[in-house]
PDB file of N, CA and C in Angstrom:
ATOM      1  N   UNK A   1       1.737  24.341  47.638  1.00  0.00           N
ATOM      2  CA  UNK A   1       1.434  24.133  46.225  1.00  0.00           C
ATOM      3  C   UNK A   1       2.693  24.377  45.409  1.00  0.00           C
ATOM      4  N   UNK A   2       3.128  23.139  44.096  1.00  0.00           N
ATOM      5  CA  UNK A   2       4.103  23.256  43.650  1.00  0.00           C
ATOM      6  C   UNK A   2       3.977  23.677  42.155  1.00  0.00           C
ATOM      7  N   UNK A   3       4.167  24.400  41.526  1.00  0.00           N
ATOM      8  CA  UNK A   3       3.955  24.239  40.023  1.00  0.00           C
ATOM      9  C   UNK A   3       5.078  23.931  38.975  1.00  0.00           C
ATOM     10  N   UNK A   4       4.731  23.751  37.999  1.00  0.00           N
ATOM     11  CA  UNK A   4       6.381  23.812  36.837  1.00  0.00           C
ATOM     12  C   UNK A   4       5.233  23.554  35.971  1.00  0.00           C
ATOM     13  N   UNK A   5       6.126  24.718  35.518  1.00  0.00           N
ATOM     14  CA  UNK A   5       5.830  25.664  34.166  1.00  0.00           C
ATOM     15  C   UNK A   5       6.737  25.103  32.978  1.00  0.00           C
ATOM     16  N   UNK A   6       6.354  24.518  32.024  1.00  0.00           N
ATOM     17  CA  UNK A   6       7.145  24.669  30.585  1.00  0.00           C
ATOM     18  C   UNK A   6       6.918  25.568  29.373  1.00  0.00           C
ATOM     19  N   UNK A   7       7.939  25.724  29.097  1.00  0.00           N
ATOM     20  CA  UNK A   7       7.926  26.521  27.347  1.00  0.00           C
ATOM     21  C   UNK A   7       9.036  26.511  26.682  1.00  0.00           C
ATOM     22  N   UNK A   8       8.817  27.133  25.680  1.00  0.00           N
ATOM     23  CA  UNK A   8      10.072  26.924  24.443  1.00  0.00           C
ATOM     24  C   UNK A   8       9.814  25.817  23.040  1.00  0.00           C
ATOM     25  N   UNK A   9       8.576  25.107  23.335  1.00  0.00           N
ATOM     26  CA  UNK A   9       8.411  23.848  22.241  1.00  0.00           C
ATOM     27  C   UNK A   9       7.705  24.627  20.922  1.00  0.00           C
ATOM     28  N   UNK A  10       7.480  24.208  20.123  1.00  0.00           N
ATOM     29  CA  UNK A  10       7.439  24.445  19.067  1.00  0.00           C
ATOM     30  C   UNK A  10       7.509  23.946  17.672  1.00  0.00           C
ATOM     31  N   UNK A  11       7.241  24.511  16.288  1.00  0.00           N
ATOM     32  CA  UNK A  11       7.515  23.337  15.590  1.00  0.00           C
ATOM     33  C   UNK A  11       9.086  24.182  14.297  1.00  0.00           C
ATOM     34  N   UNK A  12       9.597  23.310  14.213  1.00  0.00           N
ATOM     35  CA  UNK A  12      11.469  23.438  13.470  1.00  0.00           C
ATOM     36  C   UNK A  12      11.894  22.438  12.992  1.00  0.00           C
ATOM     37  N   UNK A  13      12.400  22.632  11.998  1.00  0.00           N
ATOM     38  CA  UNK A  13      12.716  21.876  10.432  1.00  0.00           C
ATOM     39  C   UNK A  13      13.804  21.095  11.059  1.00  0.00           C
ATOM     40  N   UNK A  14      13.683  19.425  10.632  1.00  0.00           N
ATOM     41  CA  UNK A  14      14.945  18.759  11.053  1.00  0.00           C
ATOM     42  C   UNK A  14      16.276  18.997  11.211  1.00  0.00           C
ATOM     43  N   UNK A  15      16.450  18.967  11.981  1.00  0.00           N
ATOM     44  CA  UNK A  15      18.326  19.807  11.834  1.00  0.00           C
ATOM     45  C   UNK A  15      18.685  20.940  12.471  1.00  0.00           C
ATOM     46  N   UNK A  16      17.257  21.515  13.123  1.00  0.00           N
ATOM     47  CA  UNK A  16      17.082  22.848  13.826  1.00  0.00           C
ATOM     48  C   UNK A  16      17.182  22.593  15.365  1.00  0.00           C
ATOM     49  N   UNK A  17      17.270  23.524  15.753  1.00  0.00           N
ATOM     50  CA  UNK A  17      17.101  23.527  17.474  1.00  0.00           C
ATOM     51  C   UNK A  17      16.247  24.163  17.981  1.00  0.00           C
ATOM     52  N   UNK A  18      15.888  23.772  19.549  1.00  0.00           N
ATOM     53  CA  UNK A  18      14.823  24.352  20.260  1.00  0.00           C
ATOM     54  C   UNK A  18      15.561  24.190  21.652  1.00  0.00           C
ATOM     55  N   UNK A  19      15.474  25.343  22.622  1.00  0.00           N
ATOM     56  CA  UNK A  19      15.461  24.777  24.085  1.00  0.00           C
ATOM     57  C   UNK A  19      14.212  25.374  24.958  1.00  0.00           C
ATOM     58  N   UNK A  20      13.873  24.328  25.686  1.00  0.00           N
ATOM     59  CA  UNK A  20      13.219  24.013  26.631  1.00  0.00           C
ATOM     60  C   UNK A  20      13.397  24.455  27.856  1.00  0.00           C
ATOM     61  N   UNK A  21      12.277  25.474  28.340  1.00  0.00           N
ATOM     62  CA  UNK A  21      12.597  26.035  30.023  1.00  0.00           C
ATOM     63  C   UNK A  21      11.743  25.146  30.888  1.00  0.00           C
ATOM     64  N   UNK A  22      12.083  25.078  32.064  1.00  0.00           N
ATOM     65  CA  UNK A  22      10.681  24.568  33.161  1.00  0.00           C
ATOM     66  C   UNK A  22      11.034  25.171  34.484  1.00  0.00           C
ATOM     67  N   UNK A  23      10.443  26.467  35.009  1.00  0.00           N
ATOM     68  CA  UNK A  23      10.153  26.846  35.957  1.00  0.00           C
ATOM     69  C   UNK A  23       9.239  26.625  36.925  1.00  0.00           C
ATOM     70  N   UNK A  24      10.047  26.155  38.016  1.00  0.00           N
ATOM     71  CA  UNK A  24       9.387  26.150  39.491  1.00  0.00           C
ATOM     72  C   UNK A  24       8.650  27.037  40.405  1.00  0.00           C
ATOM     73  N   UNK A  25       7.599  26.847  40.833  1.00  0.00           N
ATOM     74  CA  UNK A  25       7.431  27.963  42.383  1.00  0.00           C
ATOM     75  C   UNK A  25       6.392  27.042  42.748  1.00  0.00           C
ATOM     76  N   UNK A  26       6.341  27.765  44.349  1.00  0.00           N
ATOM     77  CA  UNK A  26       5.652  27.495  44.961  1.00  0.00           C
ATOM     78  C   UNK A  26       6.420  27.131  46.418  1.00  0.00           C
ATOM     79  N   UNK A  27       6.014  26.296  47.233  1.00  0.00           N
ATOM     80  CA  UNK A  27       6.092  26.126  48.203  1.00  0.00           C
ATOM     81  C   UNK A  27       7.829  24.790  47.991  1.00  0.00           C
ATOM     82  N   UNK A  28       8.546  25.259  48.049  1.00  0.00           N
ATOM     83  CA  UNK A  28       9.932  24.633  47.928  1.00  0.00           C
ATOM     84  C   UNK A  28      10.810  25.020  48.684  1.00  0.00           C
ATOM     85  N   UNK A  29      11.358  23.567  49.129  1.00  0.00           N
ATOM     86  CA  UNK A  29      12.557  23.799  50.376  1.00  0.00           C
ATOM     87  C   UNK A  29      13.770  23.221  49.616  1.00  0.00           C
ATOM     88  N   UNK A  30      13.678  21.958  48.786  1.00  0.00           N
ATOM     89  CA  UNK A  30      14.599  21.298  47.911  1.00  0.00           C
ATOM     90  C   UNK A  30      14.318  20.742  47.227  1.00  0.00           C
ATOM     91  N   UNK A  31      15.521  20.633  45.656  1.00  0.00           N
ATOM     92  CA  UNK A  31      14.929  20.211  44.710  1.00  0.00           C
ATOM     93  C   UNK A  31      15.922  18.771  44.516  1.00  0.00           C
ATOM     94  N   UNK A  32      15.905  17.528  44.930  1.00  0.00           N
ATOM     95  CA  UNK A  32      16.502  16.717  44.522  1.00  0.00           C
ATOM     96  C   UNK A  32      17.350  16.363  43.134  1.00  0.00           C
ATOM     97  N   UNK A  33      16.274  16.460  41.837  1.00  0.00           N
ATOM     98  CA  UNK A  33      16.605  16.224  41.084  1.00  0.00           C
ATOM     99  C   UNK A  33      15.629  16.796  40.021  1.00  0.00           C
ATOM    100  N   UNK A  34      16.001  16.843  38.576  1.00  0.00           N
ATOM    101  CA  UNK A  34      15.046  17.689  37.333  1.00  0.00           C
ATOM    102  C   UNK A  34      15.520  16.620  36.058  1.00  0.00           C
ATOM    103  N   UNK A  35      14.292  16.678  35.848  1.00  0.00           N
ATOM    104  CA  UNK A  35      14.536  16.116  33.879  1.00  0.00           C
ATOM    105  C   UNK A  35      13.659  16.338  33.137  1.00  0.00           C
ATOM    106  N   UNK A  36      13.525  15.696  32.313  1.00  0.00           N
ATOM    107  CA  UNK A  36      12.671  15.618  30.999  1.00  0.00           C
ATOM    108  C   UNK A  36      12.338  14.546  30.332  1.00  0.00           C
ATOM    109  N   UNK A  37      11.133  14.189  30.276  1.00  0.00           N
ATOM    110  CA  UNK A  37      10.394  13.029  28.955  1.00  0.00           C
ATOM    111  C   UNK A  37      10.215  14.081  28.462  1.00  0.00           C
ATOM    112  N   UNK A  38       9.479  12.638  27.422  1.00  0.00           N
ATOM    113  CA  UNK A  38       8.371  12.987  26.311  1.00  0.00           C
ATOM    114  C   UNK A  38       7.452  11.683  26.145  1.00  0.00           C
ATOM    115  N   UNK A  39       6.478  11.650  25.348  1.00  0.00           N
ATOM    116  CA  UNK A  39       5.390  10.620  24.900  1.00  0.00           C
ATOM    117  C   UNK A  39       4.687  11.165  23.814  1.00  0.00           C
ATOM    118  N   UNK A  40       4.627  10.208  22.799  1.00  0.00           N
ATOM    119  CA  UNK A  40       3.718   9.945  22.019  1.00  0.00           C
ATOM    120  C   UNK A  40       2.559   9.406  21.826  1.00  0.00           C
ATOM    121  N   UNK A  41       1.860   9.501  21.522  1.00  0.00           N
ATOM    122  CA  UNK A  41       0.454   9.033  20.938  1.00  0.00           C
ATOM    123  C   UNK A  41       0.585   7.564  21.124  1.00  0.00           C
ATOM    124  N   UNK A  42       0.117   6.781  21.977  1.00  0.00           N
ATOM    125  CA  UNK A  42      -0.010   5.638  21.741  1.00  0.00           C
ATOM    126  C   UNK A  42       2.053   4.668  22.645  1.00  0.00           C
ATOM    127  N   UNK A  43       2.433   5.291  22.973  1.00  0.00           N
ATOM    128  CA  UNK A  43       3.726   4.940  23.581  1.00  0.00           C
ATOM    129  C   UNK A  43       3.843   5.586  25.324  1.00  0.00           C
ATOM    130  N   UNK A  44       4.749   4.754  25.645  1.00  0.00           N
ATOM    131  CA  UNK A  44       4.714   5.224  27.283  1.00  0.00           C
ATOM    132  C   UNK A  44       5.777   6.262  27.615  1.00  0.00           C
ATOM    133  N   UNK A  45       5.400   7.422  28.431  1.00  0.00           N
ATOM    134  CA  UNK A  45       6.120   8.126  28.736  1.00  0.00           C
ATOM    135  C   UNK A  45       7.949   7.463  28.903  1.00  0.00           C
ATOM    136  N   UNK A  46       8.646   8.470  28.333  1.00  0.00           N
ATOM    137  CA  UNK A  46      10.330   7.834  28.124  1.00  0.00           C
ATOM    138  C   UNK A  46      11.419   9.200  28.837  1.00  0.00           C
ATOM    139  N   UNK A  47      12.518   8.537  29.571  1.00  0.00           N
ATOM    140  CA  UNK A  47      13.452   9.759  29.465  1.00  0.00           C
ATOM    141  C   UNK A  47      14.183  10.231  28.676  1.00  0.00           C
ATOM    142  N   UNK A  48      14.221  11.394  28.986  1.00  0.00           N
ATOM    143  CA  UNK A  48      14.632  12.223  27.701  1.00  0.00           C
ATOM    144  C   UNK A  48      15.884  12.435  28.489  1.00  0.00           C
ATOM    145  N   UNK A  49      15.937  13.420  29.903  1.00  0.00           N
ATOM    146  CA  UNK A  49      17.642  13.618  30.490  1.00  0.00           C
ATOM    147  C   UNK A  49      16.896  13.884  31.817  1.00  0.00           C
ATOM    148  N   UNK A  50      18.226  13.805  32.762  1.00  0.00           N
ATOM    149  CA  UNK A  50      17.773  14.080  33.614  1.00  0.00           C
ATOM    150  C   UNK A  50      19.053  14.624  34.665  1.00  0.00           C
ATOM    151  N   UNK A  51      18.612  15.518  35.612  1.00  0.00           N
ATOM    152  CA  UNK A  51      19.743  16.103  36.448  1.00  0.00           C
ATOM    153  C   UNK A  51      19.821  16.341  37.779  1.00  0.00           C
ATOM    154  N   UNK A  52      20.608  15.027  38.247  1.00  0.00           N
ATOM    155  CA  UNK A  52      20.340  14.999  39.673  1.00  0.00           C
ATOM    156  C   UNK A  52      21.891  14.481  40.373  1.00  0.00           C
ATOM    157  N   UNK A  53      21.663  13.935  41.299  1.00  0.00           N
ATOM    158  CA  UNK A  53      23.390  13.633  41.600  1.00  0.00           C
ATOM    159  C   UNK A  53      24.107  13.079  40.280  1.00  0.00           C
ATOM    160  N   UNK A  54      23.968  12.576  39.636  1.00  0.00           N
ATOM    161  CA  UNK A  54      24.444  12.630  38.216  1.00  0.00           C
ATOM    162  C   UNK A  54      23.262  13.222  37.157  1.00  0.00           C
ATOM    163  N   UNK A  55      24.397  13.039  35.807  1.00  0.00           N
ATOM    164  CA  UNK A  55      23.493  13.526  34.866  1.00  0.00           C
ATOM    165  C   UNK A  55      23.166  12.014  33.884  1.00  0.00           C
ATOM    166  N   UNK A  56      21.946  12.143  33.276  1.00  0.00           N
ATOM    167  CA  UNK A  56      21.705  10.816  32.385  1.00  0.00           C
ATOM    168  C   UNK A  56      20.847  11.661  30.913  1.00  0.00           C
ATOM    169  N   UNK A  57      21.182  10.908  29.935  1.00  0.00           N
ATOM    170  CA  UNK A  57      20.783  10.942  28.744  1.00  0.00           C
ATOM    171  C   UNK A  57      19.782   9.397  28.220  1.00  0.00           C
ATOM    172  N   UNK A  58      19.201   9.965  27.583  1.00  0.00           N
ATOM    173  CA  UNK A  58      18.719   8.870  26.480  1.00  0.00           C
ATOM    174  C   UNK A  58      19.406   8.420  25.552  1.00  0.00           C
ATOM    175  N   UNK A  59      19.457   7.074  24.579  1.00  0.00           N
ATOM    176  CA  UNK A  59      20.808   6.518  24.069  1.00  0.00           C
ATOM    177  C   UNK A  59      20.726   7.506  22.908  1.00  0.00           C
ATOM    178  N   UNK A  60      19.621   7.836  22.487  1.00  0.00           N
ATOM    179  CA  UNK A  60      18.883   8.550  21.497  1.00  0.00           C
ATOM    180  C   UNK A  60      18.972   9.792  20.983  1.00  0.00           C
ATOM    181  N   UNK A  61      19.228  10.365  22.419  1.00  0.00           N
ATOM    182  CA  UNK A  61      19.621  12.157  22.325  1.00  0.00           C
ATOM    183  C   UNK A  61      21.101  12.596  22.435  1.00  0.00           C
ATOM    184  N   UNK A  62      21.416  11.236  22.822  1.00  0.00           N
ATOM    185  CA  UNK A  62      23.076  11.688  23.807  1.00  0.00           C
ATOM    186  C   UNK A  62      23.875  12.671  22.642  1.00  0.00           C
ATOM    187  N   UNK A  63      24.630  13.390  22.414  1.00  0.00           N
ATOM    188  CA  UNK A  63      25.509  13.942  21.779  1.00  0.00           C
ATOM    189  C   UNK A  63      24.715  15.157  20.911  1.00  0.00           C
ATOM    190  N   UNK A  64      23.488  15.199  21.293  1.00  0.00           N
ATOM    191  CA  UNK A  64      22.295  15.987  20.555  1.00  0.00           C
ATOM    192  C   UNK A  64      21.493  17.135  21.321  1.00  0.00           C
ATOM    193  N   UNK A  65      21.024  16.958  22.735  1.00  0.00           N
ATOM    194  CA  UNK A  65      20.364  17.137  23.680  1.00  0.00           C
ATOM    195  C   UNK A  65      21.481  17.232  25.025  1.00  0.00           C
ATOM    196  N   UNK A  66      21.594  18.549  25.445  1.00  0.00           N
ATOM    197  CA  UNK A  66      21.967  18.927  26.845  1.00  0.00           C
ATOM    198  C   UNK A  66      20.642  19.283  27.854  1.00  0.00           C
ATOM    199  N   UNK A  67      20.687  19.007  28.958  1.00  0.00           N
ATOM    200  CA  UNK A  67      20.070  19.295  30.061  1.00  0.00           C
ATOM    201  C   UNK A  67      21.077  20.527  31.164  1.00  0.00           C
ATOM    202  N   UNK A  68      20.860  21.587  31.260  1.00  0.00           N
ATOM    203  CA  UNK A  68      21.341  22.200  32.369  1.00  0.00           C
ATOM    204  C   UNK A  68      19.869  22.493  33.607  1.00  0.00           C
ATOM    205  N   UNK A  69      20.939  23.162  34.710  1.00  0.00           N
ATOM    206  CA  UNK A  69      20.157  23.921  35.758  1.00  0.00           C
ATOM    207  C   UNK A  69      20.262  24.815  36.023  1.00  0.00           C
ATOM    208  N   UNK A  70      19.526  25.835  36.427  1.00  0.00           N
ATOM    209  CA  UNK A  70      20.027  26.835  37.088  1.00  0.00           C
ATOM    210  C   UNK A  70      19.067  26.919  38.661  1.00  0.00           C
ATOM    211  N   UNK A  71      19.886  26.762  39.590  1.00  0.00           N
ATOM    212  CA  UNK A  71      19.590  26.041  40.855  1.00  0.00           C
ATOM    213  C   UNK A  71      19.177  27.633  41.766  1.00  0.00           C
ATOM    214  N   UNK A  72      19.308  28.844  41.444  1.00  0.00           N
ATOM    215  CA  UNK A  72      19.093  30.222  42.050  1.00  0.00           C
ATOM    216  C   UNK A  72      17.624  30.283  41.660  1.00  0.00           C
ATOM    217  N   UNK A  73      17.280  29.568  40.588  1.00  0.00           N
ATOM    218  CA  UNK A  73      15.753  30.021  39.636  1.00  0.00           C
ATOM    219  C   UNK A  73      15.215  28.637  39.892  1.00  0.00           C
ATOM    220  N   UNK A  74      15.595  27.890  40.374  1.00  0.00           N
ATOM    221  CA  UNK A  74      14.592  26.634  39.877  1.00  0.00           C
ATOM    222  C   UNK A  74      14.405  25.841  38.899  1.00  0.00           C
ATOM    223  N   UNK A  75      15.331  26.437  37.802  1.00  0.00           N
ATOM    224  CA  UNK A  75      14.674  26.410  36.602  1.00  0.00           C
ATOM    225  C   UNK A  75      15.506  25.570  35.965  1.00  0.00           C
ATOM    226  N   UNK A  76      15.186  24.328  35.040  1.00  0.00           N
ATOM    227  CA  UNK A  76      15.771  23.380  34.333  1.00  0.00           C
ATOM    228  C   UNK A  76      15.700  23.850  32.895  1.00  0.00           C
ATOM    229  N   UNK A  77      16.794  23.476  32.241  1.00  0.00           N
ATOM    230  CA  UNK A  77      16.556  23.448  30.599  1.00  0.00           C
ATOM    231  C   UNK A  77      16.716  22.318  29.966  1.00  0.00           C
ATOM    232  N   UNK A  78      16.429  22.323  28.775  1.00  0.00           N
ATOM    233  CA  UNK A  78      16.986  21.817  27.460  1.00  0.00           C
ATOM    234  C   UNK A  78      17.075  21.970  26.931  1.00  0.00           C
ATOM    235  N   UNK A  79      18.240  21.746  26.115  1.00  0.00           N
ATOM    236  CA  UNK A  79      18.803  22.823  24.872  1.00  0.00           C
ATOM    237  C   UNK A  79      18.834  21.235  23.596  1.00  0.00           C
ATOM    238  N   UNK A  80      18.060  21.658  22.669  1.00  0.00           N
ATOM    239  CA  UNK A  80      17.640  20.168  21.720  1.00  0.00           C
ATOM    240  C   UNK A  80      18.574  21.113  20.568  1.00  0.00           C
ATOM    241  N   UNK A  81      19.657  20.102  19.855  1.00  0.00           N
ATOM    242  CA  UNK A  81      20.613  20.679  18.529  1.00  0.00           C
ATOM    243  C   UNK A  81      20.271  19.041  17.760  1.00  0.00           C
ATOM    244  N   UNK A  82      20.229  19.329  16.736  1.00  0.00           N
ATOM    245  CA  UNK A  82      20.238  18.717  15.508  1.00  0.00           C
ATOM    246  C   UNK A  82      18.796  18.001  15.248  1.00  0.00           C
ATOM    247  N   UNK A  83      17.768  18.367  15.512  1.00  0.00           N
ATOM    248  CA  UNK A  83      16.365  17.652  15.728  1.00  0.00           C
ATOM    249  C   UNK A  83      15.825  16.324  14.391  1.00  0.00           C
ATOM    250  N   UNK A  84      15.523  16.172  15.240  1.00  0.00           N
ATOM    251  CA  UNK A  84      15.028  14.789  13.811  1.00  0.00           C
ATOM    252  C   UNK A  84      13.608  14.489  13.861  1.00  0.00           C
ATOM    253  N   UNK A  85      12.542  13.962  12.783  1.00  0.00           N
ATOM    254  CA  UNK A  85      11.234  13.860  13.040  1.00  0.00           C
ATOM    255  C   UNK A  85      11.170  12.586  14.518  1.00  0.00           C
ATOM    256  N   UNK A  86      11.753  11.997  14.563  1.00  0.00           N
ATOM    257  CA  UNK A  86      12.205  11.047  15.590  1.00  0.00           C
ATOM    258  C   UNK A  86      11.563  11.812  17.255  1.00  0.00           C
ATOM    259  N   UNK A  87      12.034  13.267  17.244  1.00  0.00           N
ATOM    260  CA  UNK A  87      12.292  13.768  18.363  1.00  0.00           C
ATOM    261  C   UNK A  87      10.698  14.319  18.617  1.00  0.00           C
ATOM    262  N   UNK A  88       9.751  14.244  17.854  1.00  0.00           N
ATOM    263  CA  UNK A  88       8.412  15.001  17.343  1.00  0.00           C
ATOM    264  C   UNK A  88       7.675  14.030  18.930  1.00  0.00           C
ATOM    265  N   UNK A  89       7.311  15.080  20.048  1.00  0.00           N
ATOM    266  CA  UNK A  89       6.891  14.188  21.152  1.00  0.00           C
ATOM    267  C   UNK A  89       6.182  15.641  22.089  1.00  0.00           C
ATOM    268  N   UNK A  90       5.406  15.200  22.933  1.00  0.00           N
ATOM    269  CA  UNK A  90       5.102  16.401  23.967  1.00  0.00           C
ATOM    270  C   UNK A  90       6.413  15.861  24.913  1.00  0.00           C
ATOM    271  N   UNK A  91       6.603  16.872  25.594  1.00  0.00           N
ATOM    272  CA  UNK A  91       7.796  16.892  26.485  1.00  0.00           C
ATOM    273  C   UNK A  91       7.260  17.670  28.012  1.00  0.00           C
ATOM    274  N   UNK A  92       7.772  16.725  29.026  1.00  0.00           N
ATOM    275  CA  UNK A  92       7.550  17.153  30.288  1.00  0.00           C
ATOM    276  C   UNK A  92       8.611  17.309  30.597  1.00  0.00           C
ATOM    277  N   UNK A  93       8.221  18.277  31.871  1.00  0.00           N
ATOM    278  CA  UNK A  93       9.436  18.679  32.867  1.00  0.00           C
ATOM    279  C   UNK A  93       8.921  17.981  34.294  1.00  0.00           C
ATOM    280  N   UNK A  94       9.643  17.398  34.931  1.00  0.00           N
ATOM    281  CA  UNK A  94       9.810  16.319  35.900  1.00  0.00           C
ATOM    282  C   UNK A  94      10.711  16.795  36.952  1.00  0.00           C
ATOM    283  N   UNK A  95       9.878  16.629  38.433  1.00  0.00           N
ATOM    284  CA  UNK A  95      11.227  17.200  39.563  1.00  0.00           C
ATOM    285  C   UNK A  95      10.873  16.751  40.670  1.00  0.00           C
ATOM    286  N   UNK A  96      11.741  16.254  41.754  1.00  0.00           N
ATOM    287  CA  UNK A  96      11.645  15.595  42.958  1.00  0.00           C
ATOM    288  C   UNK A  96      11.823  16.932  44.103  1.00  0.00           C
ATOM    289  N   UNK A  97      10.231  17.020  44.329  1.00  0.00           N
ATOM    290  CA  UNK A  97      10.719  18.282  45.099  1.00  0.00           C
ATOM    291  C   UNK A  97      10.454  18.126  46.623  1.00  0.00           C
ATOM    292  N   UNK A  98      11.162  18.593  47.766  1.00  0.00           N
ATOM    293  CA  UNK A  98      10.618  18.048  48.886  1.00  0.00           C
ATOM    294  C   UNK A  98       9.624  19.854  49.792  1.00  0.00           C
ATOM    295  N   UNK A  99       8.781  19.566  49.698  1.00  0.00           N
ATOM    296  CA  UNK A  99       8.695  21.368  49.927  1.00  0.00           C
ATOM    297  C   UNK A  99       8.509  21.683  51.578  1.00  0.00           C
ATOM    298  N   UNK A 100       8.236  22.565  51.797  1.00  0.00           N
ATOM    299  CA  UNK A 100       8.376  23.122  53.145  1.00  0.00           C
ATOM    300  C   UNK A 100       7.808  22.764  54.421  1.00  0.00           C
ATOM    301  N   UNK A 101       7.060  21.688  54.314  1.00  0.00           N
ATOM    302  CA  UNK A 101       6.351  20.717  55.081  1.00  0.00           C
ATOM    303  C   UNK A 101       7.072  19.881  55.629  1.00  0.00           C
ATOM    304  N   UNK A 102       8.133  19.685  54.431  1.00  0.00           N
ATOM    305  CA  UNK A 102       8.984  18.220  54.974  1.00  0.00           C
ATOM    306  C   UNK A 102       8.831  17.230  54.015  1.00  0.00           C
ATOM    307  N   UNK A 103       8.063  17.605  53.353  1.00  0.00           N
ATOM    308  CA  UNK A 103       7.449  16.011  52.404  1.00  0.00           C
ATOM    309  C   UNK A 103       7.891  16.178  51.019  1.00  0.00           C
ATOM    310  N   UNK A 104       8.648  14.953  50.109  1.00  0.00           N
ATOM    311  CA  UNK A 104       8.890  15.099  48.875  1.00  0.00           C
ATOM    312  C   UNK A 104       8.089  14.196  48.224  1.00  0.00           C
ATOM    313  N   UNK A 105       7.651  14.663  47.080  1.00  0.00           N
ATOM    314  CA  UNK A 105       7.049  14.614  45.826  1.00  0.00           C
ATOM    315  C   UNK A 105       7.218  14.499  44.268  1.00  0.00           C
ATOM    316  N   UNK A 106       7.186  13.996  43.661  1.00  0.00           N
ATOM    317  CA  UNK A 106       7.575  13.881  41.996  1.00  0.00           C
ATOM    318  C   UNK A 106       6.399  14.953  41.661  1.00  0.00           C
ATOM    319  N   UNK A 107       6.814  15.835  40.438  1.00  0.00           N
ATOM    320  CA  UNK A 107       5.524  16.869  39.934  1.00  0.00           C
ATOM    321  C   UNK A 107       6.031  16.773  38.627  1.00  0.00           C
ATOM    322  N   UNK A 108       4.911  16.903  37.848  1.00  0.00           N
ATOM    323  CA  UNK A 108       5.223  17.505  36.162  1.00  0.00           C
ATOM    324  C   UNK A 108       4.544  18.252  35.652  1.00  0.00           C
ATOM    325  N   UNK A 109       5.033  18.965  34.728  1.00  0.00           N
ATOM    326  CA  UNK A 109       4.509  20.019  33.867  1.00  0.00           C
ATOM    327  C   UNK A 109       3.219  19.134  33.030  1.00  0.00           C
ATOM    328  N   UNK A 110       3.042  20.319  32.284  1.00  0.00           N
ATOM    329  CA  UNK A 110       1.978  20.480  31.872  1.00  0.00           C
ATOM    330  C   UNK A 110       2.139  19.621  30.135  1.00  0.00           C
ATOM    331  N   UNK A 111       3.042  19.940  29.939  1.00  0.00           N
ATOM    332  CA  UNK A 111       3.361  19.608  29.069  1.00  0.00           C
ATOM    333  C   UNK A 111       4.155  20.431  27.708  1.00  0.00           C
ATOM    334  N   UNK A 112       4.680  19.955  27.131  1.00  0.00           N
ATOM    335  CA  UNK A 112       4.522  21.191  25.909  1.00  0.00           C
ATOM    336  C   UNK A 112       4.978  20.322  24.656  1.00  0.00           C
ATOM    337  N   UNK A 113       4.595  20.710  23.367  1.00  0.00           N
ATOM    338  CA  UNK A 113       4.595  19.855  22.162  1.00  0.00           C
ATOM    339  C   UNK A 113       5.753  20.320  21.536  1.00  0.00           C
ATOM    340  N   UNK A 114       6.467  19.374  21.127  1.00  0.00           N
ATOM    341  CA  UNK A 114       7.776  19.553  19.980  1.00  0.00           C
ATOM    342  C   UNK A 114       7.630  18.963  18.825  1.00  0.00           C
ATOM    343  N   UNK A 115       7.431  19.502  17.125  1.00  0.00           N
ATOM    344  CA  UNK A 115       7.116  19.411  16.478  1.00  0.00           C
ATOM    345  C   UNK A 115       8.554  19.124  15.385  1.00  0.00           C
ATOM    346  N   UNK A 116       9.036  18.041  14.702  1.00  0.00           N
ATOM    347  CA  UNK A 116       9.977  18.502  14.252  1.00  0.00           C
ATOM    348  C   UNK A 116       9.292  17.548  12.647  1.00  0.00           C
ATOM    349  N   UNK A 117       9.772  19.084  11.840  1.00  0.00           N
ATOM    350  CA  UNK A 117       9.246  18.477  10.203  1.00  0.00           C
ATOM    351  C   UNK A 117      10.532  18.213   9.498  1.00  0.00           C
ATOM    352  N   UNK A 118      10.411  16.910   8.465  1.00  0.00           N
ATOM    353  CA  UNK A 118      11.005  16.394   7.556  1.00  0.00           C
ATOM    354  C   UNK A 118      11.390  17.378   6.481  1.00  0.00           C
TER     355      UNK A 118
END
């Protein structure tokens, strides 16, 4: 059993920042790769970043939005600077995990809401 955990979302005045944790456990041997969407109401899940043999951005966030790892914990971030109502989305945490069986898997969080006011 794999889980990922998110937190850190919240709601912050345009121009503000928020970062984003997503912790792993469970049954894990390797983690290929980690990122982040989001989706709105009525729109299809989108990438937000992601961190795997390279790193990728959205055209949207680039220069705004970092993604790190910390690969001892499992644990992915995002660190969101300059927010815009634009960015107002639930946000998942996303990971290619292969766990101790042998077998890899895509998993996501639960979700968590980012609120950003005008």
């Amino acid at each position: 059993q794999v889980q990922l955990v998110e937190s850190g979302g919240g709601l912050v005045q345009a121009g503000g920042s928020l970062r984003l944790s997503c912790a792993t456990s469970g049954s894990i041997f390797s983690i290929k790769s980690m990122g982040w969407y989001r989706q709105t109401p009525g729109k299809q899940r989108e990438l937000v970043a992601s961190s795997g043999d390279s790193t990728n951005y959205a055209d949207s966030v680039k220069g705004r939005f970092t993604i790190s790892r910390d690969n001892a914990k499992n644990t992915v971030y995002l660190q969101m600077n300059s927010l815009k109502p634009g960015d107002t989305a639930v946000y998942y945490c996303n990971a290619d995990i292969t766990n101790r069986a042998g077998y890899s898997f895509a998993y996501w969080g639960q979700g968590t809401q980012v609120t950003v006011s005008s």
